[in-house]
PDB file of N, CA and C in Angstrom:
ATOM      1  N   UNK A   1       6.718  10.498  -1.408  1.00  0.00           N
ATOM      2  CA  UNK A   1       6.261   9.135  -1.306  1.00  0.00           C
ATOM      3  C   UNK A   1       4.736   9.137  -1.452  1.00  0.00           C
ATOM      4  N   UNK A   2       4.233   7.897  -1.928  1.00  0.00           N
ATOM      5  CA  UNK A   2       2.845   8.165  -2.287  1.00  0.00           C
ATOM      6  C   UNK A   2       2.210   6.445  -1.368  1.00  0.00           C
ATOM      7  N   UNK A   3       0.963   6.785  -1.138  1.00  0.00           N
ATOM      8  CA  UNK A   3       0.028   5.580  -0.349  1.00  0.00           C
ATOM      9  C   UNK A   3      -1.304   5.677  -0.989  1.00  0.00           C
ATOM     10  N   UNK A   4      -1.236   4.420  -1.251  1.00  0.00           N
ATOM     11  CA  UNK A   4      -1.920   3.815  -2.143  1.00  0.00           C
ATOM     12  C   UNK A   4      -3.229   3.204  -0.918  1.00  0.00           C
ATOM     13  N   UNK A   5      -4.624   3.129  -1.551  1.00  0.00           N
ATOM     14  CA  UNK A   5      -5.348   2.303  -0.750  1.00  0.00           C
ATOM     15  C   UNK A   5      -6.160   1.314  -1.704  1.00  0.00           C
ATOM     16  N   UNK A   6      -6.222   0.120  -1.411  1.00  0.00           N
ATOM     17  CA  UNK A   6      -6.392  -0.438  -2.357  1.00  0.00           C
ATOM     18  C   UNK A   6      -7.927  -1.246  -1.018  1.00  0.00           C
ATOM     19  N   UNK A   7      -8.706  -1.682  -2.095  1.00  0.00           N
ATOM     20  CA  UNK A   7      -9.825  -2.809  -1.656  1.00  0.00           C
ATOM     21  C   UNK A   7      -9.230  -4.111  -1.248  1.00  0.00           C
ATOM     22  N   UNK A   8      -9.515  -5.188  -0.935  1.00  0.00           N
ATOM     23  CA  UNK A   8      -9.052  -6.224  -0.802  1.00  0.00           C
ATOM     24  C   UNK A   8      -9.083  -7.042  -2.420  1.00  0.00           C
ATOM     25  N   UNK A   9      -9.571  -6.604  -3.410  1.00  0.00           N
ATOM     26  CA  UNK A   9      -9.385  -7.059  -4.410  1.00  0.00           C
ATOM     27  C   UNK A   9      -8.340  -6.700  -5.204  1.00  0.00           C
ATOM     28  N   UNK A  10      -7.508  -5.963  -4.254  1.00  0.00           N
ATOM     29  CA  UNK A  10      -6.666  -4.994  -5.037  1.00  0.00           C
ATOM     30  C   UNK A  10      -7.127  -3.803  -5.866  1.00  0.00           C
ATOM     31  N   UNK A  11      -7.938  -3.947  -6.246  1.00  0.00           N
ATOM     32  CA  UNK A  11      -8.572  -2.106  -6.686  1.00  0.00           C
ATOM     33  C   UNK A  11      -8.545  -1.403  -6.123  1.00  0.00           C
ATOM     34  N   UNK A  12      -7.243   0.019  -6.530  1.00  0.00           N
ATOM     35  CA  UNK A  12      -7.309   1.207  -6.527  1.00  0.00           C
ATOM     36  C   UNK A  12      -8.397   2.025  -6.311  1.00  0.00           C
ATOM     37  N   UNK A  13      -8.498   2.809  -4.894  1.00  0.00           N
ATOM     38  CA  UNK A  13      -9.805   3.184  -4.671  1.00  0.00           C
ATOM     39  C   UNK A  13      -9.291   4.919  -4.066  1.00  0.00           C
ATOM     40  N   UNK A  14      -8.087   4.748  -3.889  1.00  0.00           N
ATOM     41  CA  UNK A  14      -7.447   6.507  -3.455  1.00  0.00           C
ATOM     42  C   UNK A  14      -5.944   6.710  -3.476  1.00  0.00           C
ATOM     43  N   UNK A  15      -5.447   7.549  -3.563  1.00  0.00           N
ATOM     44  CA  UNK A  15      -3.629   7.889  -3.544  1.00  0.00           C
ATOM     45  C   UNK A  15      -3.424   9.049  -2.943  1.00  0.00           C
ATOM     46  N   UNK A  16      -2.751   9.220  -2.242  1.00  0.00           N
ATOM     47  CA  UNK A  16      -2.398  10.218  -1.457  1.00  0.00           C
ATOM     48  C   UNK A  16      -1.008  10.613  -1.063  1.00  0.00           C
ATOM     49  N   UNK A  17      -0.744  11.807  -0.689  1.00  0.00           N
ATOM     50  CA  UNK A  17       0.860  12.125  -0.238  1.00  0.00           C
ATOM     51  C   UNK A  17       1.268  11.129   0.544  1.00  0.00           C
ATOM     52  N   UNK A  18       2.115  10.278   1.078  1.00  0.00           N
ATOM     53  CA  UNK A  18       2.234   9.689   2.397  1.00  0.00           C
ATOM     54  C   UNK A  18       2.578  10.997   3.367  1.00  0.00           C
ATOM     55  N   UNK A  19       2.576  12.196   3.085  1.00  0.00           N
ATOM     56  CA  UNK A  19       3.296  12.996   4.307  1.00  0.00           C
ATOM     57  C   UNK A  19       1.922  13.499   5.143  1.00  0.00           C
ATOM     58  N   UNK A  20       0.762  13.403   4.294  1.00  0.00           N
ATOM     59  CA  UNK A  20      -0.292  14.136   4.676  1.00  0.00           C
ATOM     60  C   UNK A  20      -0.910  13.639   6.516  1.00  0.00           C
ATOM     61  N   UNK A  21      -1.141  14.216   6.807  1.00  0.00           N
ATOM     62  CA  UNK A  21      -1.826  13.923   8.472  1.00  0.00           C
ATOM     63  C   UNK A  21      -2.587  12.085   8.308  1.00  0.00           C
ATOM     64  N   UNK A  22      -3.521  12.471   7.684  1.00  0.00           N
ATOM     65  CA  UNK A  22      -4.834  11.077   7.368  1.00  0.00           C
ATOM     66  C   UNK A  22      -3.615  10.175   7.073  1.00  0.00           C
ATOM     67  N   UNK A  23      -2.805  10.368   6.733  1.00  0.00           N
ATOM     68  CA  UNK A  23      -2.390   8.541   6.406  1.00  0.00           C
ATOM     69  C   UNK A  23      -1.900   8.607   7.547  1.00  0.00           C
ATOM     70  N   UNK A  24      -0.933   9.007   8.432  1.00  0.00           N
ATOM     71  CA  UNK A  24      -0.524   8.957   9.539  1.00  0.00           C
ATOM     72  C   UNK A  24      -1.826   8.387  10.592  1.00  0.00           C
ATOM     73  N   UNK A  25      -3.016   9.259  10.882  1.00  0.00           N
ATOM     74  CA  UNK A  25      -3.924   8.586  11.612  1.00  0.00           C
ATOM     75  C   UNK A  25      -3.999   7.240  11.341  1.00  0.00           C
ATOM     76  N   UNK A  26      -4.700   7.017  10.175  1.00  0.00           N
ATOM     77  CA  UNK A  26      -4.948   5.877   9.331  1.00  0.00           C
ATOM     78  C   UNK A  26      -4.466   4.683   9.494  1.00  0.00           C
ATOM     79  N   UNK A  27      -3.197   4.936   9.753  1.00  0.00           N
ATOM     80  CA  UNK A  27      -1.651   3.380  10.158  1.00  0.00           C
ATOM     81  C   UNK A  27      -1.620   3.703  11.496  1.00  0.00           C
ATOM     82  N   UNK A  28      -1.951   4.420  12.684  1.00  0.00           N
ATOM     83  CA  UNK A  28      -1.446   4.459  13.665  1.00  0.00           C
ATOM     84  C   UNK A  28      -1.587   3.462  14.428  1.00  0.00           C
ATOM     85  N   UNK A  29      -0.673   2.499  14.975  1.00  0.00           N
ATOM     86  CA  UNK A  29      -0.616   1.967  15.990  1.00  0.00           C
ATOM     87  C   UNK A  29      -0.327   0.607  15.245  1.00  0.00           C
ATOM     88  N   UNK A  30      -0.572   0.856  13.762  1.00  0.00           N
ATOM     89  CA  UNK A  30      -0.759  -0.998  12.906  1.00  0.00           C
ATOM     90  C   UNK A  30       0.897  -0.945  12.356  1.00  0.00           C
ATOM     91  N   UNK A  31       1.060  -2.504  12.130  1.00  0.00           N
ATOM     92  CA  UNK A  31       2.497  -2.761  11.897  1.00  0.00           C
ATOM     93  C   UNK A  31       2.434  -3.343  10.554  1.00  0.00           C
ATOM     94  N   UNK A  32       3.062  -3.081   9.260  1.00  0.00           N
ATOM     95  CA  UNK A  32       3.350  -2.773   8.086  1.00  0.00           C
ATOM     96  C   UNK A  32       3.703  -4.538   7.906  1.00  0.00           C
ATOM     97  N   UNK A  33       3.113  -5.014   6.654  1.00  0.00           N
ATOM     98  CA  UNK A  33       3.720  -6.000   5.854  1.00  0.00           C
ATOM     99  C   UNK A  33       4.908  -5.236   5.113  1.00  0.00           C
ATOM    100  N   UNK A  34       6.392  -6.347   5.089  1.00  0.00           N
ATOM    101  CA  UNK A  34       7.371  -5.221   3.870  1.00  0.00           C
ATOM    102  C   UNK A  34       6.866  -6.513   2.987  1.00  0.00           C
ATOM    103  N   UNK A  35       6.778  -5.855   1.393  1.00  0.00           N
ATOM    104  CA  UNK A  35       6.690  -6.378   0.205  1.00  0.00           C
ATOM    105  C   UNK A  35       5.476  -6.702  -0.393  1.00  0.00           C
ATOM    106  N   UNK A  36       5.200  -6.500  -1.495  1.00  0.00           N
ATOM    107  CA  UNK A  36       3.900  -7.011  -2.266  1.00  0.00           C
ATOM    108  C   UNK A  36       4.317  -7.704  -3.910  1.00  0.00           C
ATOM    109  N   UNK A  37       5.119  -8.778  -3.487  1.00  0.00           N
ATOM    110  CA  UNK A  37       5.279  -9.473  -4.855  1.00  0.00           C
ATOM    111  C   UNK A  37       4.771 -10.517  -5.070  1.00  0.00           C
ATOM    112  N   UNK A  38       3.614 -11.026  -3.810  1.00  0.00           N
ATOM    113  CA  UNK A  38       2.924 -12.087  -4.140  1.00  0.00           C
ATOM    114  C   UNK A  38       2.124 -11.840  -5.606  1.00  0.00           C
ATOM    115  N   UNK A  39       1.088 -12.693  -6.727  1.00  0.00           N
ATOM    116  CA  UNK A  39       0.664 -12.623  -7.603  1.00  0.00           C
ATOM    117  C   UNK A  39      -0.217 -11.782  -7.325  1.00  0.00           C
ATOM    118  N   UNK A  40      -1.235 -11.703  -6.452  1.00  0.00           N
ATOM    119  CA  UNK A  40      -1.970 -11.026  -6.211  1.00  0.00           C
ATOM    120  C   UNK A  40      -2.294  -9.129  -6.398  1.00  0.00           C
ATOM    121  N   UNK A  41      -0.588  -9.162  -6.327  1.00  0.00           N
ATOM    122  CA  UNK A  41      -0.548  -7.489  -6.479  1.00  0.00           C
ATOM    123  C   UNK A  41       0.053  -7.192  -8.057  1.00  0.00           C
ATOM    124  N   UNK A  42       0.031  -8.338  -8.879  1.00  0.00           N
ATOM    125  CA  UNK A  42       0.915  -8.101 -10.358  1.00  0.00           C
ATOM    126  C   UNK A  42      -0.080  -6.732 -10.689  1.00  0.00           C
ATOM    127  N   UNK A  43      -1.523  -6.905 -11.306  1.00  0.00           N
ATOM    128  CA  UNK A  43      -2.070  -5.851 -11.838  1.00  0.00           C
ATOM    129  C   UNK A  43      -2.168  -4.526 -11.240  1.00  0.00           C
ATOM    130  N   UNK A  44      -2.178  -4.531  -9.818  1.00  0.00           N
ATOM    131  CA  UNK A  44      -2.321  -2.897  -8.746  1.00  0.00           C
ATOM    132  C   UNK A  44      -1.097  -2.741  -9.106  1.00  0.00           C
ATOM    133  N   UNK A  45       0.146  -3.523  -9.457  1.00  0.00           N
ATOM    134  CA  UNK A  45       1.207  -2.718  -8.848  1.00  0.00           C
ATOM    135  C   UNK A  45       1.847  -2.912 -10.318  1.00  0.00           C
ATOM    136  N   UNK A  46       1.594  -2.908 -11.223  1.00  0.00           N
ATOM    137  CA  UNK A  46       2.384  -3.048 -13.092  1.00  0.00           C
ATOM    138  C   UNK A  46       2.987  -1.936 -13.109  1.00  0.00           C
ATOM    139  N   UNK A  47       4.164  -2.040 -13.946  1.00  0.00           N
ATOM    140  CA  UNK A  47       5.393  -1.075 -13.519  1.00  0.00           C
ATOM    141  C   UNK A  47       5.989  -0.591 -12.965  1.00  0.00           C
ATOM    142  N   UNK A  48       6.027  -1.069 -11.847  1.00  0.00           N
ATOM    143  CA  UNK A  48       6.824  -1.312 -10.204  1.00  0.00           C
ATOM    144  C   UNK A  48       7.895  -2.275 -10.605  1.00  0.00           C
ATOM    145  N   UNK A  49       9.026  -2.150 -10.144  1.00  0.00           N
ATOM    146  CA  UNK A  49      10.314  -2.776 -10.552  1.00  0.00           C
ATOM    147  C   UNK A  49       9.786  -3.586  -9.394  1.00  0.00           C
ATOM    148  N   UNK A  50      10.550  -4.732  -9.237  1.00  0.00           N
ATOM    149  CA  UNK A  50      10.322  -5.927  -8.152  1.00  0.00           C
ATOM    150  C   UNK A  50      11.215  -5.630  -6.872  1.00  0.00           C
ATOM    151  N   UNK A  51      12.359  -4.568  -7.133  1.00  0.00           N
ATOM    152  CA  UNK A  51      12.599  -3.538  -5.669  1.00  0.00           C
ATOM    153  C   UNK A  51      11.784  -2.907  -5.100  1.00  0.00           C
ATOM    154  N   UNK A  52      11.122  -2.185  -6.141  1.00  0.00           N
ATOM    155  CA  UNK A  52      10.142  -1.265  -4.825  1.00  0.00           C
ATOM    156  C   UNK A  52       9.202  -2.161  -4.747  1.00  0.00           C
ATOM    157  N   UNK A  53       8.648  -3.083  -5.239  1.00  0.00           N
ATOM    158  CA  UNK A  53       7.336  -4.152  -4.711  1.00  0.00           C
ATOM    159  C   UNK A  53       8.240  -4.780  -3.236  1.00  0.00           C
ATOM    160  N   UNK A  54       9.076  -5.167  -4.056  1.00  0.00           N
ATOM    161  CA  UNK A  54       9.833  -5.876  -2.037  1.00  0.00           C
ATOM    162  C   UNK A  54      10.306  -5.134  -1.406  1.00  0.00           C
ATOM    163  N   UNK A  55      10.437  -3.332  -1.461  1.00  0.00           N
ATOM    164  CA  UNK A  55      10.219  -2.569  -0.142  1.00  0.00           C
ATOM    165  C   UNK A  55       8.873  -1.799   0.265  1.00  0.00           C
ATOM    166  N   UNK A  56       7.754  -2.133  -0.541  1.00  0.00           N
ATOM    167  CA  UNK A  56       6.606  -1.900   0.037  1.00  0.00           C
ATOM    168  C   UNK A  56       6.357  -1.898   1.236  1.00  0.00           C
ATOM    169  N   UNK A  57       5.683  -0.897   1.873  1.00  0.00           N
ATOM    170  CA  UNK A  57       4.619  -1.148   3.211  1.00  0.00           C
ATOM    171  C   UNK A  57       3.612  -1.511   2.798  1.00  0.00           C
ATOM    172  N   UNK A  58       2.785  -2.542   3.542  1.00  0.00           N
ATOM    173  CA  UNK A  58       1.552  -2.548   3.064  1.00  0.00           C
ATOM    174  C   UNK A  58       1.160  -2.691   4.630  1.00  0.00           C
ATOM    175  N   UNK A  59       0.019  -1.764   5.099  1.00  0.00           N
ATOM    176  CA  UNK A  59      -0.923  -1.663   6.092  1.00  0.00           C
ATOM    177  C   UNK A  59      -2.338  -2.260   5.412  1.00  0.00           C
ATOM    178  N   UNK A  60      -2.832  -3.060   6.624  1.00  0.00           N
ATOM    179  CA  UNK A  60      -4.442  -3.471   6.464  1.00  0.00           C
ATOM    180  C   UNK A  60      -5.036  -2.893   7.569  1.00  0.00           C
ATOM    181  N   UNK A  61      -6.062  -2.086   7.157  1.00  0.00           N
ATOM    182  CA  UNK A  61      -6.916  -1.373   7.741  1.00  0.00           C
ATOM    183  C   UNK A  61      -7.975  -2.108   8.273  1.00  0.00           C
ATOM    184  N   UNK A  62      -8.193  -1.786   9.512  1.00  0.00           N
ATOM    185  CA  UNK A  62      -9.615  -2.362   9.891  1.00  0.00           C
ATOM    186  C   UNK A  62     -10.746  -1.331   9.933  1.00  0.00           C
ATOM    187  N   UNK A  63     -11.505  -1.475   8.875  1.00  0.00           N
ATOM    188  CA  UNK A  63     -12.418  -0.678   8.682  1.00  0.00           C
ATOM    189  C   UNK A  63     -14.144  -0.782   8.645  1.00  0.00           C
TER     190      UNK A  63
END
């Protein structure tokens, strides 16, 4: 599985294993949006079938 971090503009800014330690810190304690098929994610997420966009996690980081 892979985790994506995106800007709030949606720009791609890192990708990573999801198994790795840092993403685990990273989400700890925060509770997951499921899905990213609003318009907003058409260009981050192009060639994503509209299944895996509506089983997305999406975490927002407070950073």
């Amino acid at each position: 599985m892979v985790a994506r971090l995106f800007l709030d503009t949606r720009e791609l800014v890192a990708e990573f294993d999801a198994a790795v330690e840092e993403v685990a810190l990273m989400t700890k304690g925060l509770v997951p949006g499921v899905g990213a098929l609003g318009s907003e994610w058409n260009r981050a997420l192009q060639g994503h079938s509209a299944t895996e966009r509506a089983s997305a996690l999406v975490y927002t980081l407070d950073i």
